[in-house]
C-alpha atoms as a PDB file:
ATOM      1  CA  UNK A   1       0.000   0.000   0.000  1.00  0.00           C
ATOM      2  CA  UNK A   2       1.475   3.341  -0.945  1.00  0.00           C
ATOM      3  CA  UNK A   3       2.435   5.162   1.852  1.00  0.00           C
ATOM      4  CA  UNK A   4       0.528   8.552   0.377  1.00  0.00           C
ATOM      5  CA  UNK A   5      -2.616   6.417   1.066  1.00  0.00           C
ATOM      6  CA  UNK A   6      -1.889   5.911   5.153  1.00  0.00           C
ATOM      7  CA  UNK A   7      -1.645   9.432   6.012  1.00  0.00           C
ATOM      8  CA  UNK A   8      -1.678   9.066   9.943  1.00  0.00           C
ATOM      9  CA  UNK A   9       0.564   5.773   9.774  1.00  0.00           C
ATOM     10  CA  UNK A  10       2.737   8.204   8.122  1.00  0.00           C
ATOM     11  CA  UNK A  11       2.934  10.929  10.699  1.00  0.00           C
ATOM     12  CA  UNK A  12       3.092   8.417  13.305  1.00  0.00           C
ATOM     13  CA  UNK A  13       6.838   6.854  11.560  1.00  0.00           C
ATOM     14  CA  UNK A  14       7.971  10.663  11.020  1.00  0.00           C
ATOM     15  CA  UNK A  15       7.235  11.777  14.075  1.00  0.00           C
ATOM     16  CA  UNK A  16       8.894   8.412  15.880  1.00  0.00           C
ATOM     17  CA  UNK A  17      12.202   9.050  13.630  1.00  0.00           C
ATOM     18  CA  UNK A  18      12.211  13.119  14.271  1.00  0.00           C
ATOM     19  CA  UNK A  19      11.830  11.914  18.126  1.00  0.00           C
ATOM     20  CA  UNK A  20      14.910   9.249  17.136  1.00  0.00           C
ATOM     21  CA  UNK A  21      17.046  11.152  15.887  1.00  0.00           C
ATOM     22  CA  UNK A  22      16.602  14.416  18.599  1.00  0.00           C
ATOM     23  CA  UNK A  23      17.772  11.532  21.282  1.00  0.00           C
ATOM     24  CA  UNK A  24      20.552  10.374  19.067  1.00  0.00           C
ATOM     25  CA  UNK A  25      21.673  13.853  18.097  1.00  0.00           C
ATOM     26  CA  UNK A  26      21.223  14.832  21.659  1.00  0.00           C
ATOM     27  CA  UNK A  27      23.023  11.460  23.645  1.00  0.00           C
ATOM     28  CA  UNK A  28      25.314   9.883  20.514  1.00  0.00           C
ATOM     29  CA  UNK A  29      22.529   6.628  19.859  1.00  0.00           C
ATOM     30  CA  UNK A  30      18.704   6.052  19.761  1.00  0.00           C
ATOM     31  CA  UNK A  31      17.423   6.385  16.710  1.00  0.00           C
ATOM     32  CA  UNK A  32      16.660   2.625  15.640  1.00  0.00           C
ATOM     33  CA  UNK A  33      15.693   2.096  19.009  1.00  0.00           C
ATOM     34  CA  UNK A  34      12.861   4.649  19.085  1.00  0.00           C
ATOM     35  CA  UNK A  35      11.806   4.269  15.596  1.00  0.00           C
ATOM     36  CA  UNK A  36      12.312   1.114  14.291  1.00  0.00           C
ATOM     37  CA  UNK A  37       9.666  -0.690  16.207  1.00  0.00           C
ATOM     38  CA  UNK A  38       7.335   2.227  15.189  1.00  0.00           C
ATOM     39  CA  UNK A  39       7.796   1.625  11.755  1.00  0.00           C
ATOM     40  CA  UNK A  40       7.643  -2.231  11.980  1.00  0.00           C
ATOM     41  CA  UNK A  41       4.292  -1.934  12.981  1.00  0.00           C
ATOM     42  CA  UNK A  42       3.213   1.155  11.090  1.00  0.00           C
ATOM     43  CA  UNK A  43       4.613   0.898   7.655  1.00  0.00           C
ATOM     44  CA  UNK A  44       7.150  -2.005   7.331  1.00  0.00           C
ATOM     45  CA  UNK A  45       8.764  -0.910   3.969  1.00  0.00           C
ATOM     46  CA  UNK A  46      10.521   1.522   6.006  1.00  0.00           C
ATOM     47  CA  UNK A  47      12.821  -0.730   7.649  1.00  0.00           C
ATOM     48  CA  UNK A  48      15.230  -1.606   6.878  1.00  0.00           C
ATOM     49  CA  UNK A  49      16.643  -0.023   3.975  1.00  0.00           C
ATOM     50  CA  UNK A  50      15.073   3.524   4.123  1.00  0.00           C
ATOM     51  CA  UNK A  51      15.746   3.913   7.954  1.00  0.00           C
ATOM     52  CA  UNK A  52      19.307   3.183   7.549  1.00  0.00           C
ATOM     53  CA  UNK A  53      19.670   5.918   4.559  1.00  0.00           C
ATOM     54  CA  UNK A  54      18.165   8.365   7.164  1.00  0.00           C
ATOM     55  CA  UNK A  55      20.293   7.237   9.976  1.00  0.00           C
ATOM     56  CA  UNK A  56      23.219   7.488   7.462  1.00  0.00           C
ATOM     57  CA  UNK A  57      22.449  11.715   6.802  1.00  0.00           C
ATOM     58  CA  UNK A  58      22.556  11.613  10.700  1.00  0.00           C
ATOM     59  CA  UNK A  59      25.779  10.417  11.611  1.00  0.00           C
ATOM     60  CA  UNK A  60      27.160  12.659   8.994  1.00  0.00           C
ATOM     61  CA  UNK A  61      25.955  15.669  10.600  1.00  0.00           C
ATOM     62  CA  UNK A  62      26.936  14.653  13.923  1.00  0.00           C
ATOM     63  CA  UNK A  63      30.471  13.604  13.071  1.00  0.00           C
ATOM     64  CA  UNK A  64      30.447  17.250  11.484  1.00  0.00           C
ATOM     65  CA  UNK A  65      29.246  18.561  14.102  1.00  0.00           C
ATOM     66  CA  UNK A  66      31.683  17.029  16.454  1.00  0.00           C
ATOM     67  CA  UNK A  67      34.577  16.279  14.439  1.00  0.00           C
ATOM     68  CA  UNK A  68      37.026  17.948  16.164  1.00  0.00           C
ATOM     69  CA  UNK A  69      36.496  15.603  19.503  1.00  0.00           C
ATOM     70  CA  UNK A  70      36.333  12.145  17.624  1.00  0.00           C
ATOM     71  CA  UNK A  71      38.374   9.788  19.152  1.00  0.00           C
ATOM     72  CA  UNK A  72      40.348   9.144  15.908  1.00  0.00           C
ATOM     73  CA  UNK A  73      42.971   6.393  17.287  1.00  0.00           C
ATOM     74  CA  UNK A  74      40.120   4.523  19.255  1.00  0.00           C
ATOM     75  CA  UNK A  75      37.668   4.320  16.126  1.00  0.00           C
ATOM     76  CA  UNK A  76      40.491   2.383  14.989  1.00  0.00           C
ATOM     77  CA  UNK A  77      39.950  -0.370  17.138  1.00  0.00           C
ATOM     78  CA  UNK A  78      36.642  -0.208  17.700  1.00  0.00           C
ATOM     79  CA  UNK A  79      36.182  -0.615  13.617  1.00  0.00           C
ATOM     80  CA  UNK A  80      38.575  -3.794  13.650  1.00  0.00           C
ATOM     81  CA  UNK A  81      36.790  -5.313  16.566  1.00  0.00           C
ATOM     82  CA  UNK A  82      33.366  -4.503  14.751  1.00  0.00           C
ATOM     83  CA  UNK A  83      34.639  -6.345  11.198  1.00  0.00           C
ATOM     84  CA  UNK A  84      36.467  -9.274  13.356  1.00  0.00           C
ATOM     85  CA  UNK A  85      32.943  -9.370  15.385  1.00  0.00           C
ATOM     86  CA  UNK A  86      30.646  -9.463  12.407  1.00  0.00           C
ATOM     87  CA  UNK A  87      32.134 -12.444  11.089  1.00  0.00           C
ATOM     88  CA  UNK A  88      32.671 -14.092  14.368  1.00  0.00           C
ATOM     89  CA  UNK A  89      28.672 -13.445  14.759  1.00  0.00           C
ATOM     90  CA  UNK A  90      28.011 -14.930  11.608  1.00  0.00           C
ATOM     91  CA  UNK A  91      29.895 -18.093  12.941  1.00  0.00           C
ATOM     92  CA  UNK A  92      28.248 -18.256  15.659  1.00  0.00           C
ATOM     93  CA  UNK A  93      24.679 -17.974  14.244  1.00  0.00           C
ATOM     94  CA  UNK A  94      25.395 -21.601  12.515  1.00  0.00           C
ATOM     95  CA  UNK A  95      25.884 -22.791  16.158  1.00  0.00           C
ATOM     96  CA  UNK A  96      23.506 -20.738  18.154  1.00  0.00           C
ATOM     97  CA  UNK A  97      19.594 -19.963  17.654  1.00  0.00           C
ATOM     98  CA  UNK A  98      18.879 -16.051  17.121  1.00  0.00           C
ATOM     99  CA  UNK A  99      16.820 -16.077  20.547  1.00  0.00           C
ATOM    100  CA  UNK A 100      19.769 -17.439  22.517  1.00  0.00           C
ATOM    101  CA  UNK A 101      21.792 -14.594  21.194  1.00  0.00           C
ATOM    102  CA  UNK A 102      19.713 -12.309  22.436  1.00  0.00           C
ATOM    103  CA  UNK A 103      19.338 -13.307  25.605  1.00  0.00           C
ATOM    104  CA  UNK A 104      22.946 -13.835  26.251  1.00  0.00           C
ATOM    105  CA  UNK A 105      23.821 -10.460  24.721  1.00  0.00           C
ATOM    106  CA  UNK A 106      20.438  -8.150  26.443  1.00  0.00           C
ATOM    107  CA  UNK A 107      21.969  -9.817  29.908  1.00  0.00           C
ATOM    108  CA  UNK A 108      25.361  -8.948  29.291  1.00  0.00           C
ATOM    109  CA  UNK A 109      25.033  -5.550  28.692  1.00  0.00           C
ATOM    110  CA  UNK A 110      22.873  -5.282  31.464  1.00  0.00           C
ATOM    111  CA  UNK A 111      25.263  -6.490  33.800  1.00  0.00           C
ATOM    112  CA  UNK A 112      27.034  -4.161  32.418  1.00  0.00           C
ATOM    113  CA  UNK A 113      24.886  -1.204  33.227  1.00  0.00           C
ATOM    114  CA  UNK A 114      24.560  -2.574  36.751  1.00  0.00           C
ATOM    115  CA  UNK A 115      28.323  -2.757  37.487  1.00  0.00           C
ATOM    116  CA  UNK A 116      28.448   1.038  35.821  1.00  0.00           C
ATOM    117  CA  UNK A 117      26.076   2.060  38.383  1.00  0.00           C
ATOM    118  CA  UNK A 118      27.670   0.277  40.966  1.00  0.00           C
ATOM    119  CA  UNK A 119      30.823   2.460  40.202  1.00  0.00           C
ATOM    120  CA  UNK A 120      32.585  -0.409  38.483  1.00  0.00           C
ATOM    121  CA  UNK A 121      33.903   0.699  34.671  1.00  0.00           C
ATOM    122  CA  UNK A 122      36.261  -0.030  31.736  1.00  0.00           C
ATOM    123  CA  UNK A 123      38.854   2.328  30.672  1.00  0.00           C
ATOM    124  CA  UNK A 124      38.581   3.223  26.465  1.00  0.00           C
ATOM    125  CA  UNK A 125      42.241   1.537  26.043  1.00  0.00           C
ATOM    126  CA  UNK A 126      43.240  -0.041  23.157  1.00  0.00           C
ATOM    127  CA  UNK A 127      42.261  -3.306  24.120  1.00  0.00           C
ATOM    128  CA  UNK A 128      39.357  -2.854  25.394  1.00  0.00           C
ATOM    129  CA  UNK A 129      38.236  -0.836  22.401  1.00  0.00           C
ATOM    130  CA  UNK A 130      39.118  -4.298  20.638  1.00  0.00           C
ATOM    131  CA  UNK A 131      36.995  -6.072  22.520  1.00  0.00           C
ATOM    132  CA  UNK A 132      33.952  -3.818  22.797  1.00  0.00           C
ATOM    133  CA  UNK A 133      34.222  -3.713  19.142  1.00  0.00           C
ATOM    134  CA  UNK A 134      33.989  -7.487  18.822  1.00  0.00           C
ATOM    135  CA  UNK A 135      31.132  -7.782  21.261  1.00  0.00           C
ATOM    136  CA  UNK A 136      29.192  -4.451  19.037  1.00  0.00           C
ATOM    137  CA  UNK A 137      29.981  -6.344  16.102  1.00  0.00           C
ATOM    138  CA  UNK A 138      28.338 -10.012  17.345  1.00  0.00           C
ATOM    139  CA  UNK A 139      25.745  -8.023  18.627  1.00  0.00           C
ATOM    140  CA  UNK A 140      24.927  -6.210  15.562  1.00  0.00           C
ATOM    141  CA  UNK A 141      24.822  -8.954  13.406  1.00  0.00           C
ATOM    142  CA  UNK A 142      22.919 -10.647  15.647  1.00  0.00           C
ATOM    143  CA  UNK A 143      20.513  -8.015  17.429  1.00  0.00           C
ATOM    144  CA  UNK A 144      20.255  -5.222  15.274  1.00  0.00           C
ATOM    145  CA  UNK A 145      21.700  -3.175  18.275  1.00  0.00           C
ATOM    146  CA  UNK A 146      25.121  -1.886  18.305  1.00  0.00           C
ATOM    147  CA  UNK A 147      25.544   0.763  19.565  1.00  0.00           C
ATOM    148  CA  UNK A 148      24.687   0.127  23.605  1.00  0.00           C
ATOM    149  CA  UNK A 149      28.392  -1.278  24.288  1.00  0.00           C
ATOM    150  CA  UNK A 150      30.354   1.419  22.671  1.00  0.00           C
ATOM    151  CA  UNK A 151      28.256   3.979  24.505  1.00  0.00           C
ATOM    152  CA  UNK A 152      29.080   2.375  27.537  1.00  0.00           C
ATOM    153  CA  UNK A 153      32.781   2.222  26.754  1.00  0.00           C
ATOM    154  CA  UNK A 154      32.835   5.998  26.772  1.00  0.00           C
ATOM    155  CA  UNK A 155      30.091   7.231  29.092  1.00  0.00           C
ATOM    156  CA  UNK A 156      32.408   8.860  31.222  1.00  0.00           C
ATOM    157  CA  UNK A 157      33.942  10.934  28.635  1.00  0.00           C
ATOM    158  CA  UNK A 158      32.417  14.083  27.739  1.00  0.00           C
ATOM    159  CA  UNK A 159      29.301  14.808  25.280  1.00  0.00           C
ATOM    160  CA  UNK A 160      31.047  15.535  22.297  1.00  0.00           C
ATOM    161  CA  UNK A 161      33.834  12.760  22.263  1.00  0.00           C
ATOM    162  CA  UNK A 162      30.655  10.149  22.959  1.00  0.00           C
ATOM    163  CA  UNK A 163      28.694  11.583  20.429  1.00  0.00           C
ATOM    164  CA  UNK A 164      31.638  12.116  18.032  1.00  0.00           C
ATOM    165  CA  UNK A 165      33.100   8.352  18.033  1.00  0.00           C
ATOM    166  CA  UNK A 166      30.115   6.746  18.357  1.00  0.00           C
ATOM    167  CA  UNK A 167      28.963   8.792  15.196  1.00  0.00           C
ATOM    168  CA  UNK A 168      32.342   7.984  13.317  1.00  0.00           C
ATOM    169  CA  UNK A 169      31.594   4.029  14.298  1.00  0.00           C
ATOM    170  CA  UNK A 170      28.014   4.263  13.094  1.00  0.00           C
ATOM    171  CA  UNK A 171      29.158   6.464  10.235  1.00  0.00           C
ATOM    172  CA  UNK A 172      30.836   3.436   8.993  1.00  0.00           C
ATOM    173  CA  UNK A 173      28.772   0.181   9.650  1.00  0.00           C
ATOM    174  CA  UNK A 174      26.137   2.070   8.489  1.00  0.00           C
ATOM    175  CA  UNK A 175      27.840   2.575   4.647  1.00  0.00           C
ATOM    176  CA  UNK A 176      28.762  -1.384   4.475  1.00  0.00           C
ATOM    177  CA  UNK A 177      25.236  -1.767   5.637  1.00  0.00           C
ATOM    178  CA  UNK A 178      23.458  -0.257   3.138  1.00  0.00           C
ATOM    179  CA  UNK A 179      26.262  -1.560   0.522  1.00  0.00           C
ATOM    180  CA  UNK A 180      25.205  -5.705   1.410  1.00  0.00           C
ATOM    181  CA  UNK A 181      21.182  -4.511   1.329  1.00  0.00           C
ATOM    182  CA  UNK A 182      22.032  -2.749  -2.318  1.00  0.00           C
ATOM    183  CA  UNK A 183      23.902  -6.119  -3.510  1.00  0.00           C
ATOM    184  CA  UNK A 184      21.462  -8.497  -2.183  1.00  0.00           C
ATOM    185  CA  UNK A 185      18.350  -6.242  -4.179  1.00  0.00           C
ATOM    186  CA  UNK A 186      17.132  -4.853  -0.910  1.00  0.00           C
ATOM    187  CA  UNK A 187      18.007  -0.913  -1.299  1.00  0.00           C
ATOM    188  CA  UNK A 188      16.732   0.538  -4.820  1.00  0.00           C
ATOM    189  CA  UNK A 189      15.012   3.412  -6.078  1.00  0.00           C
ATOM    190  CA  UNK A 190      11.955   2.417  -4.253  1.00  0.00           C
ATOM    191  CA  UNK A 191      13.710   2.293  -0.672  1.00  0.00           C
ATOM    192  CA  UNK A 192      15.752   6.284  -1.982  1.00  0.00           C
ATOM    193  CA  UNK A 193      12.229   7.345  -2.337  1.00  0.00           C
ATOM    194  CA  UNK A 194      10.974   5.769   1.190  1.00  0.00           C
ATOM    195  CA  UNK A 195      14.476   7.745   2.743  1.00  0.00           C
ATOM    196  CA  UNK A 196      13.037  11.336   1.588  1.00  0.00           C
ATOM    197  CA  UNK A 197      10.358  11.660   3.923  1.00  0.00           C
ATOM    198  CA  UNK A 198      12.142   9.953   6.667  1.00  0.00           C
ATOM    199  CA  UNK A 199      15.598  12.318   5.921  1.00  0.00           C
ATOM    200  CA  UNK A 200      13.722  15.384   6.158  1.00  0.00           C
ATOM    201  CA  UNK A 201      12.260  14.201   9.726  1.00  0.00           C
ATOM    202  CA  UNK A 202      16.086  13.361  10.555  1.00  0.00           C
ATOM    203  CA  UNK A 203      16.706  17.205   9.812  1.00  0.00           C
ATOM    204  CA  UNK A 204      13.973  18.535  12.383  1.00  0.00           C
ATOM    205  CA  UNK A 205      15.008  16.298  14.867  1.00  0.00           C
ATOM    206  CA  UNK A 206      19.139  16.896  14.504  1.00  0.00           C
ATOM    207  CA  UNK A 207      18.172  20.607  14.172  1.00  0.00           C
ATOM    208  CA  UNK A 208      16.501  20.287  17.857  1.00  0.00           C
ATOM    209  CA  UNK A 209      19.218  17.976  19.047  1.00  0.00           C
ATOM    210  CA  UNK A 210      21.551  21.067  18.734  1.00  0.00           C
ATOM    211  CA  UNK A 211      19.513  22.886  21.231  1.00  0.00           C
ATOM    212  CA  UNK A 212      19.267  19.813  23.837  1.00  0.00           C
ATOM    213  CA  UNK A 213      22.949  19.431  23.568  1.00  0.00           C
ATOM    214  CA  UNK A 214      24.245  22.126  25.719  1.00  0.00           C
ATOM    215  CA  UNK A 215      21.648  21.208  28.264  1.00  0.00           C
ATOM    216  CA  UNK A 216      23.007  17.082  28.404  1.00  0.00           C
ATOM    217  CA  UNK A 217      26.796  17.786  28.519  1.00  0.00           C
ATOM    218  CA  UNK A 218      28.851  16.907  31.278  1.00  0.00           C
ATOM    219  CA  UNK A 219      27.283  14.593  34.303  1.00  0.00           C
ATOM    220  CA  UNK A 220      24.053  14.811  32.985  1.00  0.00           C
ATOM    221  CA  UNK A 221      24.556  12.590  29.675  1.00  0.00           C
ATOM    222  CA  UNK A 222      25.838   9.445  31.822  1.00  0.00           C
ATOM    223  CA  UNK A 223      22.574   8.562  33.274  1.00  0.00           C
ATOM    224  CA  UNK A 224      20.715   8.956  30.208  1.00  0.00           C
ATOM    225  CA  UNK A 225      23.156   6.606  28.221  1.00  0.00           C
ATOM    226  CA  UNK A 226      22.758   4.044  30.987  1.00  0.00           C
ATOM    227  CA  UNK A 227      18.865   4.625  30.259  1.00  0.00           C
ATOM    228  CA  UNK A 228      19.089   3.830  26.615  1.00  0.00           C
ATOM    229  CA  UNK A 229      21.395   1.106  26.975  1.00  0.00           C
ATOM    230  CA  UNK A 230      18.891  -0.619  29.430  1.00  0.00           C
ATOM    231  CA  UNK A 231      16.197  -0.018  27.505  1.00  0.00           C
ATOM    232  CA  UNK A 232      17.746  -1.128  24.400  1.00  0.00           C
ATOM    233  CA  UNK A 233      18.738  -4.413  25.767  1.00  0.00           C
ATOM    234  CA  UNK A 234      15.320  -4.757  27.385  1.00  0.00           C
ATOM    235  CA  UNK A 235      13.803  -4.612  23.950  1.00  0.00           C
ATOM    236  CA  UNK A 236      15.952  -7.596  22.870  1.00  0.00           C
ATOM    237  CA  UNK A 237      15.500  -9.631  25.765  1.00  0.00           C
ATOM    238  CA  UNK A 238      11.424  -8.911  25.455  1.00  0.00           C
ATOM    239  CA  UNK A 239      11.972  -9.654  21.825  1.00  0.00           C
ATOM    240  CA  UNK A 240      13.776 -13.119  22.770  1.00  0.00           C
ATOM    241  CA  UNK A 241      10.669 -14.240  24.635  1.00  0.00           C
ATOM    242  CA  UNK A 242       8.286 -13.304  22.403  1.00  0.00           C
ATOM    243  CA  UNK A 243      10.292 -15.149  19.579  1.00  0.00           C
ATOM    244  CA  UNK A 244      10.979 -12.109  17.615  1.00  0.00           C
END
């Protein structure tokens, strides 16, 4: 059904991604999380393809934005772990079901959420860049969510250097992303069409991001990373159950 034709189901998915993408803009990751389940249920043809695209315009304008603060040297590693993870993932998924994944995965980050508030946390060195990387990577691959462990990894640092790296990581994934959908007939001129309306409720929501910014920096974006990252590993572990 043409999406012209399901005006409110339509407002509903823009609204979802503007919201999205103001939390990603705002904390450094978010926007699947908010709207991708939105658009699942509201107009499928939206995910994957088209959200991507949109997510893509949105980690350009953030590593832009905060270029000068990206942690160069630890995107590095963090990219290496992600590749070596990716395949290890893809290993692993001829061994393991998809729901066992996500249960071992949603619980391991939230351990690690509970040890973070417990004052417990890892230092962004190079090997543990490495190995967050991996573990983004499995999870990715096998999730959909990424971007929970890398946040963690740098939740201590300030605003812009979380934002920054995680948008230069994202930045990334997202490109060799959209590259497999376009070889494998999934990303075409229909899904470039689907991005427009989605892109241009990116833009609102990055443009009010730069307003929330200045208000989150500093002590005040830890908690809300830990927030996301629970939540985001609550929706797998939900999903898991429900056989998802």
């Amino acid at each position: 059904m043409p999406i012209d034709s399901q005006p409110l189901a339509l407002l509903i998915c823009l609204l979802a991604v503007c919201l999205g993408a103001l939390v990603q803009g705002s904390v450094g990751f978010g926007l699947g999380l908010v709207a991708a389940p939105v658009l699942v249920l509201q107009i499928p043809e939206f995910v994957p393809g088209p959200l991507l695209a949109a997510a893509l315009v949105l980690t350009i304008l953030m590593a832009r934005r905060e270029s000068t603060e990206i942690d160069l040297a630890g995107l590095v590693w963090l990219i290496a772990g992600r590749f070596t993870g990716s395949i290890f993932g893809a290993f692993l998924l001829l061994h393991l079901t998809p729901t066992t994944f996500k249960i071992i995965f949603g619980t391991t980050i939230l351990l690690a959420v509970g040890l973070s508030l417990a004052g417990i946390s890892i230092q962004p060195d190079r090997r543990n860049q490495s190995l967050i990387g991996i573990l983004s990577g499995v999870m990715a691959i096998t999730t959909s969510v990424g971007g929970p462990p890398i946040a963690l990894l740098y939740q201590k640092q300030s605003g812009p250097k979380l934002r920054g790296t995680l948008s230069g990581f994202f930045l990334i994934g997202i490109i060799f992303s959209l590259f497999g959908l376009a070889t494998v007939g999934k990303f075409g001129i229909q899904e470039l069409r689907l991005t427009v309306p989605l892109t241009i409720a990116v833009l609102v929501g990055y443009g009010l991001s730069s307003v929330m910014i200045e208000r989150l920096d500093g002590a005040k974006t830890r908690p809300i990373v830990l927030l996301l990252a629970t939540a985001s590993c609550l929706v797998i572990l939900i999903r898991a159950w429900s056989g998802r």
